[in-house]
PDB file of N, CA and C in Angstrom:
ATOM      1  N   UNK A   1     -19.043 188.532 -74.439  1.00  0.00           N
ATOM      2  CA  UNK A   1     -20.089 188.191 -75.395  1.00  0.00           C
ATOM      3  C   UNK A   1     -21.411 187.983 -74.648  1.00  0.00           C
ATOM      4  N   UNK A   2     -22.216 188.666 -75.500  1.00  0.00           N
ATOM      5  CA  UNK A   2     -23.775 188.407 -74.661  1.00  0.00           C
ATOM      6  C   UNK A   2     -24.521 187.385 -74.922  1.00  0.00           C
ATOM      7  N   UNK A   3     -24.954 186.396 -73.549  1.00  0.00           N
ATOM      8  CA  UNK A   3     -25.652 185.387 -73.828  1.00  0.00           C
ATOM      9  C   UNK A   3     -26.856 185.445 -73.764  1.00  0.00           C
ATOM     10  N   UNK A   4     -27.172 184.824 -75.212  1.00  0.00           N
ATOM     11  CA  UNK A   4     -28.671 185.040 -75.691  1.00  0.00           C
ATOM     12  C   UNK A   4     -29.512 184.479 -74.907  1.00  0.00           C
ATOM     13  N   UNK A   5     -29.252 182.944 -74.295  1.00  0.00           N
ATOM     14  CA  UNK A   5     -29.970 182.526 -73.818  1.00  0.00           C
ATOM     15  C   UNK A   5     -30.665 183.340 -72.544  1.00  0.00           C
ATOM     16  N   UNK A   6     -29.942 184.000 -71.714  1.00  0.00           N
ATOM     17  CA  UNK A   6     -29.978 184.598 -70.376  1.00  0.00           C
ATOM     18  C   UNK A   6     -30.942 186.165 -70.966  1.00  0.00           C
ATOM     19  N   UNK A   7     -30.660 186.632 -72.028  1.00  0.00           N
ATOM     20  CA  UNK A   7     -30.989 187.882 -72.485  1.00  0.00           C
ATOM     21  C   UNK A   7     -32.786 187.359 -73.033  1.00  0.00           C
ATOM     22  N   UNK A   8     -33.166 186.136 -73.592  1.00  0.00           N
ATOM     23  CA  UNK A   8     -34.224 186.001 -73.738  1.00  0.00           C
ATOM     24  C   UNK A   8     -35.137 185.262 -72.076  1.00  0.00           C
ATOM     25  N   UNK A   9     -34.494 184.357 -71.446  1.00  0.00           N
ATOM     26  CA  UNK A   9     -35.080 184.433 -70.421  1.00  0.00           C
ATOM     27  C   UNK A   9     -35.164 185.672 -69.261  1.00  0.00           C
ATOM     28  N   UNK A  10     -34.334 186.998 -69.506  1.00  0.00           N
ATOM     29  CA  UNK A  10     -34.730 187.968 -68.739  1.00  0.00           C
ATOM     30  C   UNK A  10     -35.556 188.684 -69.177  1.00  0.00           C
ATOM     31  N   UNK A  11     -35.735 188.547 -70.748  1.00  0.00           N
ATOM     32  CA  UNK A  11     -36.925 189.383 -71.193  1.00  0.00           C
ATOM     33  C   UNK A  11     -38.156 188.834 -71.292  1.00  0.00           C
ATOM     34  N   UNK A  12     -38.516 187.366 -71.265  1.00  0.00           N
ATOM     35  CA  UNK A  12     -39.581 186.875 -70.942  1.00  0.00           C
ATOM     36  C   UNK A  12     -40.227 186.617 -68.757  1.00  0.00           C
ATOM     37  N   UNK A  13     -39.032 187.174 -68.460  1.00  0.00           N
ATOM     38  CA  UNK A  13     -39.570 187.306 -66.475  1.00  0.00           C
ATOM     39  C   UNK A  13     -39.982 189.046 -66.677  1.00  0.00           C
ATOM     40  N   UNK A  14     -39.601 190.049 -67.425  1.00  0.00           N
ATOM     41  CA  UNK A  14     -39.712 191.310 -67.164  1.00  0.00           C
ATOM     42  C   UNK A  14     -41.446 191.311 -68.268  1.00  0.00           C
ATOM     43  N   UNK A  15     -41.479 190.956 -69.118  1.00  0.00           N
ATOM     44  CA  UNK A  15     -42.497 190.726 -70.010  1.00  0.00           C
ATOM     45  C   UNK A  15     -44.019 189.928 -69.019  1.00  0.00           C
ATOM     46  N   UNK A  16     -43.694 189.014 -68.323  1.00  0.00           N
ATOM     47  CA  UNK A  16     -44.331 187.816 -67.624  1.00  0.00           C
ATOM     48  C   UNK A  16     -44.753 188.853 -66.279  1.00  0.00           C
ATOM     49  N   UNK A  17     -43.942 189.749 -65.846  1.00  0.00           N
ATOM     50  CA  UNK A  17     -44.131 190.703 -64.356  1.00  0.00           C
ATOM     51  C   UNK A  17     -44.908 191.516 -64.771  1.00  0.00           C
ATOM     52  N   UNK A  18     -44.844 192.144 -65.762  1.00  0.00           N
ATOM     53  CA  UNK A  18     -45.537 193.334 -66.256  1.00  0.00           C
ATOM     54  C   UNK A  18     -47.094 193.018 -67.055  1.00  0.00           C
ATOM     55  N   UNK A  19     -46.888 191.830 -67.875  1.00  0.00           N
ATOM     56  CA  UNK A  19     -48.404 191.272 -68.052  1.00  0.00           C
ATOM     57  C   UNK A  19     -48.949 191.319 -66.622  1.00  0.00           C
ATOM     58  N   UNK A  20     -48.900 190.760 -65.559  1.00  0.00           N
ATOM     59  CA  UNK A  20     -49.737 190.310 -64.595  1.00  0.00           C
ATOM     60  C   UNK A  20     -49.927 191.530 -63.840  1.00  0.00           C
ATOM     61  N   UNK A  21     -48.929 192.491 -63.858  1.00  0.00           N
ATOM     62  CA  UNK A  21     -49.273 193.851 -63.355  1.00  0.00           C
ATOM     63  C   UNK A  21     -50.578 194.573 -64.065  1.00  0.00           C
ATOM     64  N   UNK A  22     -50.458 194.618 -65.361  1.00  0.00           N
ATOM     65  CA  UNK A  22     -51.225 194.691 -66.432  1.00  0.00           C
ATOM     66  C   UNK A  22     -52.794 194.561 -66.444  1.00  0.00           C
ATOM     67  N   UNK A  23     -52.386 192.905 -65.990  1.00  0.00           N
ATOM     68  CA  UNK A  23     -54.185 192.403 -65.815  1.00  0.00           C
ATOM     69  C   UNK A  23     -54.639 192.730 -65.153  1.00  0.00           C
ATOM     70  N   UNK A  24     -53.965 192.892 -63.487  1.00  0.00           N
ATOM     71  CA  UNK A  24     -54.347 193.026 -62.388  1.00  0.00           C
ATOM     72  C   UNK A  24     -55.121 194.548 -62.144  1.00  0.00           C
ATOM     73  N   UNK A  25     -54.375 195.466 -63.427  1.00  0.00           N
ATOM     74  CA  UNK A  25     -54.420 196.561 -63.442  1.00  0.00           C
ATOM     75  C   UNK A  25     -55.884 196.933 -63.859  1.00  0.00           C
ATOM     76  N   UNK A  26     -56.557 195.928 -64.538  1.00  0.00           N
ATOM     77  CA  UNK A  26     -57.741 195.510 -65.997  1.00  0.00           C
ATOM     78  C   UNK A  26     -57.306 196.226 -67.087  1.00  0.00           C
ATOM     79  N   UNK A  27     -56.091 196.061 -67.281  1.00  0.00           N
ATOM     80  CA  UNK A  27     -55.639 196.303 -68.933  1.00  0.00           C
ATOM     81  C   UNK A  27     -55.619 195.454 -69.586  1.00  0.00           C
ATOM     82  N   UNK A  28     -56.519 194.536 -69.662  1.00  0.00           N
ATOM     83  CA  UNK A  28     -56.296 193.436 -69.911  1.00  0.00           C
ATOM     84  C   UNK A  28     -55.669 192.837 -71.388  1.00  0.00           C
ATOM     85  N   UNK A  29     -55.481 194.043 -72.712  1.00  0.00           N
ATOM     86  CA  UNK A  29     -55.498 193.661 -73.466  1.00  0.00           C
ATOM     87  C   UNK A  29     -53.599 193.831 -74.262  1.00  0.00           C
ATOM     88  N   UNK A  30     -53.344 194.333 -73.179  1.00  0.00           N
ATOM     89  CA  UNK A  30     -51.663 195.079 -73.273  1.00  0.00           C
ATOM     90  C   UNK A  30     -50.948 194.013 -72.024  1.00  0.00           C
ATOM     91  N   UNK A  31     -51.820 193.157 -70.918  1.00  0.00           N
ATOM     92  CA  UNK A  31     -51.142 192.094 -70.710  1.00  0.00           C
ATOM     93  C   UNK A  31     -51.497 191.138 -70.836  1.00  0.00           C
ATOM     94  N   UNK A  32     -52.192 190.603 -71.830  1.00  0.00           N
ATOM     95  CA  UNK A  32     -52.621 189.111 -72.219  1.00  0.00           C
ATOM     96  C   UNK A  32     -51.163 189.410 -73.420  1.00  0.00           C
ATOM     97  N   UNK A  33     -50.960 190.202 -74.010  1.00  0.00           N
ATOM     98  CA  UNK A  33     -50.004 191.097 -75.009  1.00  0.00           C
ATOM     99  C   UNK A  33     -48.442 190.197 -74.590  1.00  0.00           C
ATOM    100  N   UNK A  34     -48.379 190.962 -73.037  1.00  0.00           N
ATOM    101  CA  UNK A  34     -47.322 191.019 -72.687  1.00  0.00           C
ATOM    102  C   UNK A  34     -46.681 189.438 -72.108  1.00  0.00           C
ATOM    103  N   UNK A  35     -47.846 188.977 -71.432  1.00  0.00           N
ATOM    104  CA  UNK A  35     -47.491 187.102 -70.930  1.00  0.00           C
ATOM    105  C   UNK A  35     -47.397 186.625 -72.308  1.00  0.00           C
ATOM    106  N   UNK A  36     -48.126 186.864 -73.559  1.00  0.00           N
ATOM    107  CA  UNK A  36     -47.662 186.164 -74.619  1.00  0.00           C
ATOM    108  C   UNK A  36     -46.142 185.980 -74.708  1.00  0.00           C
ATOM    109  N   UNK A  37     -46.036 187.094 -75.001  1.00  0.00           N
ATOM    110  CA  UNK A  37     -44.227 187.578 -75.170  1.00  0.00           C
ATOM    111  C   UNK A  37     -43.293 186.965 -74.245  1.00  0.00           C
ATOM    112  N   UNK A  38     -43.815 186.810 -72.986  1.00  0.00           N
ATOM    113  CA  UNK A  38     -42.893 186.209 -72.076  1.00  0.00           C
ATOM    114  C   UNK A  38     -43.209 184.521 -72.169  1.00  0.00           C
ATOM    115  N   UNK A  39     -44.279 184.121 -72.495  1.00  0.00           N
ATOM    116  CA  UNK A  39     -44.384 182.802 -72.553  1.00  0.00           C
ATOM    117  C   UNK A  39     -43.670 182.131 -74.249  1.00  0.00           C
ATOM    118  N   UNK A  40     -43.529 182.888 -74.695  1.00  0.00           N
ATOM    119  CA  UNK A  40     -42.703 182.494 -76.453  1.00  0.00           C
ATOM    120  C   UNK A  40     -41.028 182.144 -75.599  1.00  0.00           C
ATOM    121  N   UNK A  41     -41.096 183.563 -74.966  1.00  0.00           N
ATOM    122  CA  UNK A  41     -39.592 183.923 -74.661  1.00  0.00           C
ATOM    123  C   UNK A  41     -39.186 182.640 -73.332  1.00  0.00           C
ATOM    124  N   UNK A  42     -40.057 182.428 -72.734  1.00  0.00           N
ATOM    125  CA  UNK A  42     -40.049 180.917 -71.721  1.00  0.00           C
ATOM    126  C   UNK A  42     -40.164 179.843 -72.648  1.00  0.00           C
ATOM    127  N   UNK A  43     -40.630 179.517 -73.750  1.00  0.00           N
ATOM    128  CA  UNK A  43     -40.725 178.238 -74.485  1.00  0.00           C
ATOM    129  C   UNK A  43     -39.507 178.144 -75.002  1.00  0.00           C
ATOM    130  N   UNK A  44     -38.724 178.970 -75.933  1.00  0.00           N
ATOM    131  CA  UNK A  44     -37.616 179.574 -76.503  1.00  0.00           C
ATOM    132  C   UNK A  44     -36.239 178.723 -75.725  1.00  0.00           C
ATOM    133  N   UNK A  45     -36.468 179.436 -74.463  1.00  0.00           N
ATOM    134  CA  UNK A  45     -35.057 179.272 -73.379  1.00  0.00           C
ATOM    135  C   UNK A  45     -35.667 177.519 -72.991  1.00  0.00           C
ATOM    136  N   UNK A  46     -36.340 177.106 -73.361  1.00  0.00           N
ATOM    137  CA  UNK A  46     -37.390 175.571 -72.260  1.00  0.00           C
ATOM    138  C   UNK A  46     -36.626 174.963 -74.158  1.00  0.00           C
ATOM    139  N   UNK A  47     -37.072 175.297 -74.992  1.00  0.00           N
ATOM    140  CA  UNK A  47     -36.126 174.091 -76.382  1.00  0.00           C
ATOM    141  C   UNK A  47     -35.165 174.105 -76.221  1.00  0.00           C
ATOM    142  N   UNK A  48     -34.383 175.422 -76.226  1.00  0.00           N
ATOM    143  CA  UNK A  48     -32.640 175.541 -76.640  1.00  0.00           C
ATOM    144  C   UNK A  48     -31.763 174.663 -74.859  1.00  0.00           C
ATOM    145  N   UNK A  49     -33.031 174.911 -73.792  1.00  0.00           N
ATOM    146  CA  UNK A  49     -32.358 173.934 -73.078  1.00  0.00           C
ATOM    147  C   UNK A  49     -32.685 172.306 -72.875  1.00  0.00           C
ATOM    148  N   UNK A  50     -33.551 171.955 -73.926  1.00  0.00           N
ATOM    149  CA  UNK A  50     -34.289 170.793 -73.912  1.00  0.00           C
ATOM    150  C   UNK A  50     -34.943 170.219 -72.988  1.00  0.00           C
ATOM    151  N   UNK A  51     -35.710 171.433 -72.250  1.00  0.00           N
ATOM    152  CA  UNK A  51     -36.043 171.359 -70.723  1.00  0.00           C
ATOM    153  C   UNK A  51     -38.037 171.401 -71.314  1.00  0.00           C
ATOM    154  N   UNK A  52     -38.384 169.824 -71.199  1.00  0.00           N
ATOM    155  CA  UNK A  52     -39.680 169.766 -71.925  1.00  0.00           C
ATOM    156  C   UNK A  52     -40.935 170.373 -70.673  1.00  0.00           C
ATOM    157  N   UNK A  53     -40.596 170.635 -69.556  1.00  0.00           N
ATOM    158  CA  UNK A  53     -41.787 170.652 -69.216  1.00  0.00           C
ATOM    159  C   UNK A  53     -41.746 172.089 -69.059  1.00  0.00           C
ATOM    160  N   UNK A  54     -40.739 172.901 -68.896  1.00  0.00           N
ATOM    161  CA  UNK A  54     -41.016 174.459 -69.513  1.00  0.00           C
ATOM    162  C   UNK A  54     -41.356 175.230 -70.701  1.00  0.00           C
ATOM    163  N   UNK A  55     -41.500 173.651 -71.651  1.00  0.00           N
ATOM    164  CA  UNK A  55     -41.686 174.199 -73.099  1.00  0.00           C
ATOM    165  C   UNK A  55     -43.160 173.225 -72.798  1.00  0.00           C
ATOM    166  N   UNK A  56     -43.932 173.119 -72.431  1.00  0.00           N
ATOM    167  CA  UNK A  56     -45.758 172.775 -72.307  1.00  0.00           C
ATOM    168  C   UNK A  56     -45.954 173.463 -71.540  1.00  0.00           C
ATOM    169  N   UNK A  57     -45.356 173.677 -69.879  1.00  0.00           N
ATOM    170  CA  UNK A  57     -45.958 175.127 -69.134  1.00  0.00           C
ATOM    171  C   UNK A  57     -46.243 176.099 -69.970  1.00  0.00           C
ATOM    172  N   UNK A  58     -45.049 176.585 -70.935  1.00  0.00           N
ATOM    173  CA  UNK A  58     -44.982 177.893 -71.706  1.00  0.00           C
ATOM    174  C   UNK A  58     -45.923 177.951 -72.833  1.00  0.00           C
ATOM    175  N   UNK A  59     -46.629 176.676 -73.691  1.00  0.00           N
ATOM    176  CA  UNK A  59     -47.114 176.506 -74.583  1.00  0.00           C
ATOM    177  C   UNK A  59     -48.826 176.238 -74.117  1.00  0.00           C
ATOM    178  N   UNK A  60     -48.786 176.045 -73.096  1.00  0.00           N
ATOM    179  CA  UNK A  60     -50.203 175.915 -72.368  1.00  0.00           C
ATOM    180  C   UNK A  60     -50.282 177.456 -72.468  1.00  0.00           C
ATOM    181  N   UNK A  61     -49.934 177.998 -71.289  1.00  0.00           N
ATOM    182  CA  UNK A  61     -49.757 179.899 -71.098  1.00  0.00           C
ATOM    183  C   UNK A  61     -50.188 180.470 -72.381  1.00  0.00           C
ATOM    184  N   UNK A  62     -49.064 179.991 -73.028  1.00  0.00           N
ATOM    185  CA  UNK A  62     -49.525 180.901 -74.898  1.00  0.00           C
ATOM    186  C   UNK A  62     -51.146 180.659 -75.023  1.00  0.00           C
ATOM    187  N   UNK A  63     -51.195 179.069 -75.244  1.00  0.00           N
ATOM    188  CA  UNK A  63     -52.905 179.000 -75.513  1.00  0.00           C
ATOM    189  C   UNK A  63     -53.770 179.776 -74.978  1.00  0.00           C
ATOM    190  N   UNK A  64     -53.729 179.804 -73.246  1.00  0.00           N
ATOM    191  CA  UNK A  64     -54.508 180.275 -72.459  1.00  0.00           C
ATOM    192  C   UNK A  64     -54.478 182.224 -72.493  1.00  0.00           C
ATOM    193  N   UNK A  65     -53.688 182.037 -72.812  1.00  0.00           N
ATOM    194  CA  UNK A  65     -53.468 183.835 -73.191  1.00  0.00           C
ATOM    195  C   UNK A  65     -53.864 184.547 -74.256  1.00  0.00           C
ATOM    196  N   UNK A  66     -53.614 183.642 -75.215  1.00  0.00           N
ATOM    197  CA  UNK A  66     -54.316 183.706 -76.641  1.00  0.00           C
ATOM    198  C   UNK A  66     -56.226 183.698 -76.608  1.00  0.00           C
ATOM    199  N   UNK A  67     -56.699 182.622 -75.515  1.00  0.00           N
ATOM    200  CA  UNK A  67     -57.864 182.386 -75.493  1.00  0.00           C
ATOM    201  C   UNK A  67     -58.184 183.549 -74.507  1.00  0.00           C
ATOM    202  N   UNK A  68     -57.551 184.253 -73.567  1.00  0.00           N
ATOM    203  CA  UNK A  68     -57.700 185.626 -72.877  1.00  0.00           C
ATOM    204  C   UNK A  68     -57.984 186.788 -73.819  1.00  0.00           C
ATOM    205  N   UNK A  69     -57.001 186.649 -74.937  1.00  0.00           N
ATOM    206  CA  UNK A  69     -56.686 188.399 -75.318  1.00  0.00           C
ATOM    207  C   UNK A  69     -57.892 188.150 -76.240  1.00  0.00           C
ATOM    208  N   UNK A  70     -58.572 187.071 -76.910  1.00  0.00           N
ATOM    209  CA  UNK A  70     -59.601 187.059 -77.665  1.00  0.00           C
ATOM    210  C   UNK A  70     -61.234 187.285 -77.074  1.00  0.00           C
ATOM    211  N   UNK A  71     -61.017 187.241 -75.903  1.00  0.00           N
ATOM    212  CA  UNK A  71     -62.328 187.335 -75.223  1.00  0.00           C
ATOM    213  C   UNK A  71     -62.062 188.751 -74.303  1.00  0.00           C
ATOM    214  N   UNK A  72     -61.010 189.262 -74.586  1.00  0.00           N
ATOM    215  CA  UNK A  72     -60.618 190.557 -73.643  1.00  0.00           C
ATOM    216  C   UNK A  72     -61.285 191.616 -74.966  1.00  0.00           C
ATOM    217  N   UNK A  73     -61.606 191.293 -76.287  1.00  0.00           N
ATOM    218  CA  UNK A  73     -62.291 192.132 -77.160  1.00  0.00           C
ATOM    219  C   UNK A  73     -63.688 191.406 -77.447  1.00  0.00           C
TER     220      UNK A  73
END
């Protein structure tokens, strides 16, 4: 049986690698995109393990990414 938990924290490190490739790249608007996705998918695995300070790292990130992809247009 596939564990979800492990299947959403590998898709928020492959999501999280590829944003920063992304930015670095100045695409900036396909990885402010992509750290979103990985920072939901890090908050996600940070509740279901009741692990609080990966769920404010991850919820800071969202903000700050959110306040990226809006000034990246």
């Amino acid at each position: 049986m596939v564990n979800l938990n492990k299947v959403i924290s590998w898709i928020g490190t492959v999501t999280s690698i590829l944003g920063s490739f992304l930015v670095a790249f100045h695409l900036f608007v396909f990885g402010y995109i992509f750290f979103l996705i990985g920072s939901v998918c890090w908050f996600v695995v940070g509740f279901w393990n009741s692990d609080r300070a990966l769920m404010v790292l991850n919820g800071v990130f969202f903000a700050a990414n959110i306040i990226g992809l809006i000034n990246a247009f």
